[in-house]
N, C-alpha and C. Protein backbone atom coordinates (compact mmCIF):
# COMPACT_ATOMS: atom_id res chain seq x y z
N UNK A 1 0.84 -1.18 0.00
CA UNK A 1 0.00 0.00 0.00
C UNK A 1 0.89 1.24 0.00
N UNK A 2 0.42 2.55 -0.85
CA UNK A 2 1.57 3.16 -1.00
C UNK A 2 0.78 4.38 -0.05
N UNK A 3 1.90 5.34 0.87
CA UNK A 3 1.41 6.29 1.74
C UNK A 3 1.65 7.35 1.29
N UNK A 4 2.51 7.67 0.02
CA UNK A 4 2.97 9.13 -0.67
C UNK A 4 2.29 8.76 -1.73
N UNK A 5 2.71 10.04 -2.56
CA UNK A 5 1.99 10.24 -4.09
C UNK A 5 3.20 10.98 -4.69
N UNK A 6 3.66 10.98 -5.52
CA UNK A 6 4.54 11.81 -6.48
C UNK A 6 3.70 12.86 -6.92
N UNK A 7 4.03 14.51 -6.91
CA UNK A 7 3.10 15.67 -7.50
C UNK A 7 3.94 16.27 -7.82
N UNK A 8 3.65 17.42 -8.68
CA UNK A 8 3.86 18.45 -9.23
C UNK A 8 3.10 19.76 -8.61
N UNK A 9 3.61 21.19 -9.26
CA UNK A 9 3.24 21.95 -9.04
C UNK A 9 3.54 22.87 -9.65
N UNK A 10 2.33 23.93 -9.85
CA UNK A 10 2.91 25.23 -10.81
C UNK A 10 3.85 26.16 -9.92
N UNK A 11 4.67 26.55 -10.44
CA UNK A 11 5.46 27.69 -9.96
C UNK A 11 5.10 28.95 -9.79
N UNK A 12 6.05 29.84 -9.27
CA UNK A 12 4.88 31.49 -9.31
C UNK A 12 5.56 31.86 -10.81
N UNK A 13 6.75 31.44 -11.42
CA UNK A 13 7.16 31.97 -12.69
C UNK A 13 6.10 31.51 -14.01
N UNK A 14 5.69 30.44 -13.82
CA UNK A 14 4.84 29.68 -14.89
C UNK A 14 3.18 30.39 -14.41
N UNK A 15 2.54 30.65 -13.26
CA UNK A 15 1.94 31.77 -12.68
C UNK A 15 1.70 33.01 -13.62
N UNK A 16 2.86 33.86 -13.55
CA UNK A 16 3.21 35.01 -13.84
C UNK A 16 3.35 34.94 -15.53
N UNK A 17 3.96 33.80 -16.36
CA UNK A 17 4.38 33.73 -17.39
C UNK A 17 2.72 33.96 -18.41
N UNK A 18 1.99 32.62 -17.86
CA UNK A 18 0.30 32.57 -17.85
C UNK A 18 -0.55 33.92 -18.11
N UNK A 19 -0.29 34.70 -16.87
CA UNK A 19 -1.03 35.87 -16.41
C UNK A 19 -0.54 36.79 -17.81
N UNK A 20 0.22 36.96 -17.86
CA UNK A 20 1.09 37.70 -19.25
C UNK A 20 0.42 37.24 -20.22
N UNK A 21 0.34 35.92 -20.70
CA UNK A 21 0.17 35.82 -21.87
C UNK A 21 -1.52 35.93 -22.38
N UNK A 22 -2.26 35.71 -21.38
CA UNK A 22 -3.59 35.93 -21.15
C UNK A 22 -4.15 37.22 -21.18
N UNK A 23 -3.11 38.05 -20.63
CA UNK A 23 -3.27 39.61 -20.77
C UNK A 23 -3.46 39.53 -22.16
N UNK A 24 -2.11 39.32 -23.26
CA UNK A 24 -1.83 39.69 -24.27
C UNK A 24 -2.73 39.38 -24.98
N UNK A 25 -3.70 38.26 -24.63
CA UNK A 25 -4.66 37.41 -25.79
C UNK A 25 -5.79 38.85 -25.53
N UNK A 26 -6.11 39.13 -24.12
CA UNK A 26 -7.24 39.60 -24.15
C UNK A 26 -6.58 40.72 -24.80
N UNK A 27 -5.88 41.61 -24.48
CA UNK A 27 -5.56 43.00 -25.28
C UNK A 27 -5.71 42.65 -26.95
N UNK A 28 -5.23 41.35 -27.57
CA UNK A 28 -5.22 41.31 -28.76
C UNK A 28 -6.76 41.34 -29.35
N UNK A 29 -7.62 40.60 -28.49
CA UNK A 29 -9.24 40.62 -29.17
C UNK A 29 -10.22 41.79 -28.33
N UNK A 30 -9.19 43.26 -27.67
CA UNK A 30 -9.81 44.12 -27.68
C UNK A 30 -10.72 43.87 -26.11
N UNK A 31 -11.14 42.81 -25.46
CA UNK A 31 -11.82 42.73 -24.55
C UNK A 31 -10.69 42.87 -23.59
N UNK A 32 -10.47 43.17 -22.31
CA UNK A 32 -10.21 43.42 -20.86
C UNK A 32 -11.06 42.27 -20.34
N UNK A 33 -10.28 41.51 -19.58
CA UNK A 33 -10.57 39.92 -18.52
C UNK A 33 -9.95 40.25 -17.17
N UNK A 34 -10.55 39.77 -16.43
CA UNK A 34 -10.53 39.10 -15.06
C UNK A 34 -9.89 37.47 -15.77
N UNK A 35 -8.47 37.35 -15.19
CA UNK A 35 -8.07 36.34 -15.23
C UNK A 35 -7.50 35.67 -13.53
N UNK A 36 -7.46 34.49 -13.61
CA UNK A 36 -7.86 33.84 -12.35
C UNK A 36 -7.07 32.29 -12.68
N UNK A 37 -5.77 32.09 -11.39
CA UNK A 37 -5.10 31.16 -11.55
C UNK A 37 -5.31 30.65 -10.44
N UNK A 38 -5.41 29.02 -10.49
CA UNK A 38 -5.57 28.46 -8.62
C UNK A 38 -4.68 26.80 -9.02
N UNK A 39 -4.23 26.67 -8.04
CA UNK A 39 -3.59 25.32 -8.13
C UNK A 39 -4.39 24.08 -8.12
N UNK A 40 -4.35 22.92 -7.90
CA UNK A 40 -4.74 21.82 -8.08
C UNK A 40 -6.14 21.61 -6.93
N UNK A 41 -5.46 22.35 -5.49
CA UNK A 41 -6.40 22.18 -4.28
C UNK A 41 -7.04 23.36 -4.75
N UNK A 42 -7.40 23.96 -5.57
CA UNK A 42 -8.32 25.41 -5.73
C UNK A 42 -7.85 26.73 -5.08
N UNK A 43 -6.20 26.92 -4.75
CA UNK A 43 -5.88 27.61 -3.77
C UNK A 43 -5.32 29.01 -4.69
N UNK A 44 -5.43 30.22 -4.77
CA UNK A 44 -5.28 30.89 -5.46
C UNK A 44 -3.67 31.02 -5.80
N UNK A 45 -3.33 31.31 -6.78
CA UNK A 45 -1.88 31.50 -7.01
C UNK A 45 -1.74 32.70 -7.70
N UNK A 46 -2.25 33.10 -8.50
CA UNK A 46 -2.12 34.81 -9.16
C UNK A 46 -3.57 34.98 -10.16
N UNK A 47 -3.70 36.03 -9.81
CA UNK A 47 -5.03 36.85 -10.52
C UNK A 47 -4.51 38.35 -11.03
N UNK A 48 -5.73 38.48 -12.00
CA UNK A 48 -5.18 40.17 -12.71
C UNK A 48 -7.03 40.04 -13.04
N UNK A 49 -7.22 41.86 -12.95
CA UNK A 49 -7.94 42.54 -13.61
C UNK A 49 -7.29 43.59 -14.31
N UNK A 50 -7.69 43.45 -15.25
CA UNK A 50 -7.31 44.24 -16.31
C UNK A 50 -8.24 45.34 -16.17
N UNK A 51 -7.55 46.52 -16.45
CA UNK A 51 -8.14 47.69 -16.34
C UNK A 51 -9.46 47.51 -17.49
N UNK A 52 -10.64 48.21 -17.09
CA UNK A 52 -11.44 47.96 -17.55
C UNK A 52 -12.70 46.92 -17.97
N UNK A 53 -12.13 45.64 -17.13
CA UNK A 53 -12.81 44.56 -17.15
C UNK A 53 -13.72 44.59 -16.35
N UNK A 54 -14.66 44.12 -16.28
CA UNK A 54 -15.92 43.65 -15.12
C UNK A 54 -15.81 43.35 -14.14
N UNK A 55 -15.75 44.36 -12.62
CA UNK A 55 -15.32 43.61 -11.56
C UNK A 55 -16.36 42.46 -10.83
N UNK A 56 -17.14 42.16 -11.55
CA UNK A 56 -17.90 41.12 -10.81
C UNK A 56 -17.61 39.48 -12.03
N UNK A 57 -16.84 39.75 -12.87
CA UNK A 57 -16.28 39.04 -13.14
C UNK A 57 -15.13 38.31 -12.89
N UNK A 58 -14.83 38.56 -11.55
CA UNK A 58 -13.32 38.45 -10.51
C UNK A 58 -14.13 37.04 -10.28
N UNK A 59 -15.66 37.41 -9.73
CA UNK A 59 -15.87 36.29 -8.85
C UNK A 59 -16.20 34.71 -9.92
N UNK A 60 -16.34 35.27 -11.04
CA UNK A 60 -17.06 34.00 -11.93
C UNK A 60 -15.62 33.54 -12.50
N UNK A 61 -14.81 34.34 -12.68
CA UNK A 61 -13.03 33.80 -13.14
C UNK A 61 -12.81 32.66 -11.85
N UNK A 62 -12.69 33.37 -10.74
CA UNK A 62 -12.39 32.38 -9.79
C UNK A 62 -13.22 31.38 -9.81
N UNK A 63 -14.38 30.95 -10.01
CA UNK A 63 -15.24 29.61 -9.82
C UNK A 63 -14.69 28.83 -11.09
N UNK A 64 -14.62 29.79 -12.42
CA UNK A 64 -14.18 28.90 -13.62
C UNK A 64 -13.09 27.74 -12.86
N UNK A 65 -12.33 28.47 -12.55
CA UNK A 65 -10.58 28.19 -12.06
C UNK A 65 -10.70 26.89 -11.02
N UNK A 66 -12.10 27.48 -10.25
CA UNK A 66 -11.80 25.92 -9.20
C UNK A 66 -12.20 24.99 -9.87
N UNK A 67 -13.81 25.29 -10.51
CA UNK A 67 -14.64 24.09 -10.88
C UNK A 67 -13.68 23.59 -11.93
N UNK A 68 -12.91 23.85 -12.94
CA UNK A 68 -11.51 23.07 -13.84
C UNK A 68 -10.50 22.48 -12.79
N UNK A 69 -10.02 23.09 -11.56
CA UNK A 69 -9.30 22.31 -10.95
C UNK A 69 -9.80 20.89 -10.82
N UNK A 70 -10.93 21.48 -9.94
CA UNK A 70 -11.84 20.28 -9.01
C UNK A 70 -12.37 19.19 -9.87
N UNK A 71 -12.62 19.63 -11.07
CA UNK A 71 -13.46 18.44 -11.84
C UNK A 71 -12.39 17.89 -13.07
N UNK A 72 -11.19 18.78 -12.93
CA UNK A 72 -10.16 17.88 -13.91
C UNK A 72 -10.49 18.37 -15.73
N UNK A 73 -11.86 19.37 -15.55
CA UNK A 73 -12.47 19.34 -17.04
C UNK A 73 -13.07 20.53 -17.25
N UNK A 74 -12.62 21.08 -18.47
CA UNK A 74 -13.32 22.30 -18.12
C UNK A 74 -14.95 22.28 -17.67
N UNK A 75 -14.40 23.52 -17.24
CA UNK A 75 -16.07 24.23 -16.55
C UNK A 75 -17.42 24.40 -17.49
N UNK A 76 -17.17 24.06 -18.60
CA UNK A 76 -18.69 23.73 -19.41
C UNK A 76 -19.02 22.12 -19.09
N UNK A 77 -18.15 21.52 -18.94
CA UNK A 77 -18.20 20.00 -18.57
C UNK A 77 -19.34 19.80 -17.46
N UNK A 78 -19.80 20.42 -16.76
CA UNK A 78 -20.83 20.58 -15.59
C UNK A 78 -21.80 20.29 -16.21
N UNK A 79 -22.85 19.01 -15.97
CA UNK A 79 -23.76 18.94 -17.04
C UNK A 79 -24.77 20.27 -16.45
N UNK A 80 -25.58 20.57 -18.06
CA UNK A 80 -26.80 21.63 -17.72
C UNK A 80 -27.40 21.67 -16.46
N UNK A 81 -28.29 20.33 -16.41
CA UNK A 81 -29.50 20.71 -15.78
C UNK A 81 -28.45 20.66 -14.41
N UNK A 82 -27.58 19.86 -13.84
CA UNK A 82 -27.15 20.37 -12.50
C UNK A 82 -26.11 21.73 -11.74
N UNK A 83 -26.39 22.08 -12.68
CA UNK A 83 -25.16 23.38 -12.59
C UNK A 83 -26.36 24.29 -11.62
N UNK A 84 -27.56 24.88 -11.49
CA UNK A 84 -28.24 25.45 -10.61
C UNK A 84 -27.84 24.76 -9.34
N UNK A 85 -27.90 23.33 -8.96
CA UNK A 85 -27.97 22.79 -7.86
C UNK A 85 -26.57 22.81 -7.60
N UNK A 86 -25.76 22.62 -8.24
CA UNK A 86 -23.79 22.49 -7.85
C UNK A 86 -23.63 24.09 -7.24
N UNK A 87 -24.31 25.01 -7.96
CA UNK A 87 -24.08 26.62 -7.44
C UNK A 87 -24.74 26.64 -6.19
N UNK A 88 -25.80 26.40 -6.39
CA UNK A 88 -26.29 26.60 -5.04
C UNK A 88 -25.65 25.98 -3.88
N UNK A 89 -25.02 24.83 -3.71
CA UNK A 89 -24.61 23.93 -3.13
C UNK A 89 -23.33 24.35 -2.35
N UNK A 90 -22.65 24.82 -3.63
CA UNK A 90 -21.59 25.66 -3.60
C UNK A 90 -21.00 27.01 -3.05
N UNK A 91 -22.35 27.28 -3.26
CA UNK A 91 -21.96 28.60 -2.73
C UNK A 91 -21.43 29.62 -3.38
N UNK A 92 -21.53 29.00 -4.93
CA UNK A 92 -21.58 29.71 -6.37
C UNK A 92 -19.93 29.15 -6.87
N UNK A 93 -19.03 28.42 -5.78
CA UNK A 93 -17.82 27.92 -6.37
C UNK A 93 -17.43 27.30 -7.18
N UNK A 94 -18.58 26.42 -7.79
CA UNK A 94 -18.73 25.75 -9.05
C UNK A 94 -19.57 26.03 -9.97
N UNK A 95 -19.25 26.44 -11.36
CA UNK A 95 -19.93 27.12 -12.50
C UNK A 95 -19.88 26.14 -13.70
N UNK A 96 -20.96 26.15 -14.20
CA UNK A 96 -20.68 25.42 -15.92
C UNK A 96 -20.66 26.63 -16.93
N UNK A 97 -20.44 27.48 -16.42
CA UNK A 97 -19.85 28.91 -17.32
C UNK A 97 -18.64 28.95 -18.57
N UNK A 98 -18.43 28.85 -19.37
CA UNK A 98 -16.98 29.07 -20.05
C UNK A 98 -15.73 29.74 -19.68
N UNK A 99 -15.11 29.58 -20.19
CA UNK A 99 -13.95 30.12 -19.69
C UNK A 99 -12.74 29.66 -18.69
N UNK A 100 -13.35 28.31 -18.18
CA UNK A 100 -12.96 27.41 -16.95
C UNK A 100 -11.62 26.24 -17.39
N UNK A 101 -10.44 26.33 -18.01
CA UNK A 101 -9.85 25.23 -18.19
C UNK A 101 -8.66 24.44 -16.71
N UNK A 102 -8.92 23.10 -17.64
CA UNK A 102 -7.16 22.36 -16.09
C UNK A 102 -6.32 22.87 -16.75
N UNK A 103 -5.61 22.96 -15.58
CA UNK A 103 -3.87 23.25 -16.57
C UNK A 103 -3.55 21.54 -16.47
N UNK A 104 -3.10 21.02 -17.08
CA UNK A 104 -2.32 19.78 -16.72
C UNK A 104 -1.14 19.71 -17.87
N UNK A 105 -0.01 19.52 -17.14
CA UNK A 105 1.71 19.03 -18.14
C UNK A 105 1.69 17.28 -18.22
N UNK A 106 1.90 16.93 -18.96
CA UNK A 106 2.35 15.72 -19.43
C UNK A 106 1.15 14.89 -18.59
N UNK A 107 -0.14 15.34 -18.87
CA UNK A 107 -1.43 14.54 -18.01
C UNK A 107 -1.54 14.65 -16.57
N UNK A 108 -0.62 15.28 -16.10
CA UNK A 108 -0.83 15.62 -14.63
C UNK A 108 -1.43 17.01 -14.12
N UNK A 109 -3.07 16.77 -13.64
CA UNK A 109 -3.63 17.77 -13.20
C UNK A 109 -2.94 19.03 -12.05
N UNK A 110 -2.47 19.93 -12.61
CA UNK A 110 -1.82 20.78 -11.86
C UNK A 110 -2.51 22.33 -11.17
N UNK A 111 -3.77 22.17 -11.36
CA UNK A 111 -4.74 23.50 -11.30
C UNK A 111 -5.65 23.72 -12.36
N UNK A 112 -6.27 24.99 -11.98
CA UNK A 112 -6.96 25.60 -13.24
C UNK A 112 -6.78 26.99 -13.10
N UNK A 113 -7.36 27.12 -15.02
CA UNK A 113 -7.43 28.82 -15.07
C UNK A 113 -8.71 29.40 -15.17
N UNK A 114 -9.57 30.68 -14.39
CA UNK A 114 -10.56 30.90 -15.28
C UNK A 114 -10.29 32.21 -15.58
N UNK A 115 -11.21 32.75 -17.01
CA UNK A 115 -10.94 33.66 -17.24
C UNK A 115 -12.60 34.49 -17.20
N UNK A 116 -12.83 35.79 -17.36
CA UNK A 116 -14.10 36.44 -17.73
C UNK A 116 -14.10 37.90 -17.76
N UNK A 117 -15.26 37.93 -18.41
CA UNK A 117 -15.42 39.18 -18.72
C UNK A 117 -15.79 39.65 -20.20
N UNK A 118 -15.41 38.52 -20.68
CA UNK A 118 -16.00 38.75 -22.08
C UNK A 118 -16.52 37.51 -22.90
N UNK A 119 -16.97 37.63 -23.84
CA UNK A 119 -17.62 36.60 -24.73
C UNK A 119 -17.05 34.59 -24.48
N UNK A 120 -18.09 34.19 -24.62
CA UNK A 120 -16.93 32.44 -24.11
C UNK A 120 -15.74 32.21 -24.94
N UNK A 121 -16.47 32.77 -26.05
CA UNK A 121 -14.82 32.56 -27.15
C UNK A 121 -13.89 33.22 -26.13
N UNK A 122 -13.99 34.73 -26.52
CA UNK A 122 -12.93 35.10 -25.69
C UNK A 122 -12.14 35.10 -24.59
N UNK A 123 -12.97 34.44 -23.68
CA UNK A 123 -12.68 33.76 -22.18
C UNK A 123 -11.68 32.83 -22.67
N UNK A 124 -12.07 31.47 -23.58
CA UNK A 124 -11.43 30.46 -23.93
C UNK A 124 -9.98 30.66 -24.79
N UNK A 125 -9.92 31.84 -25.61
CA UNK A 125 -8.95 32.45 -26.14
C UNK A 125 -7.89 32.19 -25.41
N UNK A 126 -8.26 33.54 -24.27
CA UNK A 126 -7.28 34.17 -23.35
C UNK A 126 -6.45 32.68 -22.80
N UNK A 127 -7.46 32.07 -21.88
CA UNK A 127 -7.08 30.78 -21.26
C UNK A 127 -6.23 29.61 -22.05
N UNK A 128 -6.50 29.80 -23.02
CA UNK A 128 -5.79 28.64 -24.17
C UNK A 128 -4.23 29.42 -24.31
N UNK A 129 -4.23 30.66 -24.14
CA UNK A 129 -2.94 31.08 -24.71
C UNK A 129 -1.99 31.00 -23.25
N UNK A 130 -2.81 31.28 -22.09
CA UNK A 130 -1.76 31.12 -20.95
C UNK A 130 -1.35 29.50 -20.60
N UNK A 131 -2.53 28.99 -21.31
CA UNK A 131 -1.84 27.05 -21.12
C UNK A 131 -0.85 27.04 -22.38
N UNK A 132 -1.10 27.33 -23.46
CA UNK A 132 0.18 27.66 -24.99
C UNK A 132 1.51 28.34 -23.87
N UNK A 133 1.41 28.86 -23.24
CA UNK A 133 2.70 30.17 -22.78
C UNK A 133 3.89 29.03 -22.11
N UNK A 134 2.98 28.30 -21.55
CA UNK A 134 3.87 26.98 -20.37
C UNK A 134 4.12 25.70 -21.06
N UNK A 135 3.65 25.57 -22.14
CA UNK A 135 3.41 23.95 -22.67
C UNK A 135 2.66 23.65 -21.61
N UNK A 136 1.67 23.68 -21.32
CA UNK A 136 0.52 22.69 -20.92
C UNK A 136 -0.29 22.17 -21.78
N UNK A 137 -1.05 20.85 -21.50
CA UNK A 137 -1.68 20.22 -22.46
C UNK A 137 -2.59 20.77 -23.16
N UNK A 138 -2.68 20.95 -24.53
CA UNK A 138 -3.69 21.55 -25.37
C UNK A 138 -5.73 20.36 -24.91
N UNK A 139 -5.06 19.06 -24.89
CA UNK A 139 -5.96 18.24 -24.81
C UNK A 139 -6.97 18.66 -23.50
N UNK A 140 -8.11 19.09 -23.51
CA UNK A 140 -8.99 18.61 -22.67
C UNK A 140 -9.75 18.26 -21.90
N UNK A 141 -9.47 16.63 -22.35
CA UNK A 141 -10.11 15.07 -22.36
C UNK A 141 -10.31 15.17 -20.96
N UNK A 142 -11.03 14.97 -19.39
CA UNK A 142 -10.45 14.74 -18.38
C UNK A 142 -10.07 12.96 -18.42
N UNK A 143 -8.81 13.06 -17.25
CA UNK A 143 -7.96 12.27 -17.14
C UNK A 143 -7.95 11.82 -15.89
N UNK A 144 -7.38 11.00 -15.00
CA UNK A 144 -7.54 10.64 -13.89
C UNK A 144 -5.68 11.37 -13.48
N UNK A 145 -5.33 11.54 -12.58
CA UNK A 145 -4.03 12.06 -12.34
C UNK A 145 -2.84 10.39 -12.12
N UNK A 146 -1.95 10.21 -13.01
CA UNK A 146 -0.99 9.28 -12.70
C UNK A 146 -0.56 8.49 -11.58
């Protein structure tokens, strides 16, 4: 029976590298995001509002970010009809909103990102380019962790 686990973890440089490049996506398609980074346990690691973004979109970035940690998949992955009852439940910490991806490197769930404030494309944009910035997996699929 094994009593450890081998893990990983994001860094504050891969953090910071993310946050940058997410900026850049949103500045490139013109929208301003609330972007929102949390590690694997949902624990925050770096956030940005961008001047001009929606500050009540701080709070729906952060739920993207856990509910992708927590469920391994993005945050549309929440089926429909239970996403009222998971919010409520929640305490609004879990969303089937867009914008919600895992980060995971070489299949190992390492956190999530959410992003908001603007259109789902554009949420998904931003977020795709800060997982592009690190090599994190383009895929996804959820996975079970190694």
């Amino acid at each position: 029976m094994e009593f450890t686990a081998r893990t990983r973890i994001l860094t504050h440089r891969a953090t910071l590298k993310m946050l940058d490049a997410a900026v850049e996506a949103a500045e490139a398609s013109g929208q301003p995001q609330c972007i929102v980074i949390v590690d694997a346990s949902g624990e925050l690691l770096g956030e940005i509002r961008m001047t001009g973004s929606k500050f009540l979109s701080r709070r729906s970035a952060r739920a993207k970010a856990r509910t992708a940690s927590s469920t391994g998949a993005p945050s549309t992955a929440v089926p429909e009809a239970a996403r009222p009852h998971i919010a409520a439940a929640t305490g609004g910490e879990v969303t089937g909103l867009a914008g919600g991806l895992p980060i995971r490197i070489d299949g190992m769930l390492l956190g999530g990102i959410g992003v908001g404030s603007g259109s789902p494309e554009q949420d998904l944009t931003a977020a795709r380019a800060a997982l592009a910035a690190i090599g994190a997996d383009a895929d996804q699929t959820p996975k079970r962790n190694p």
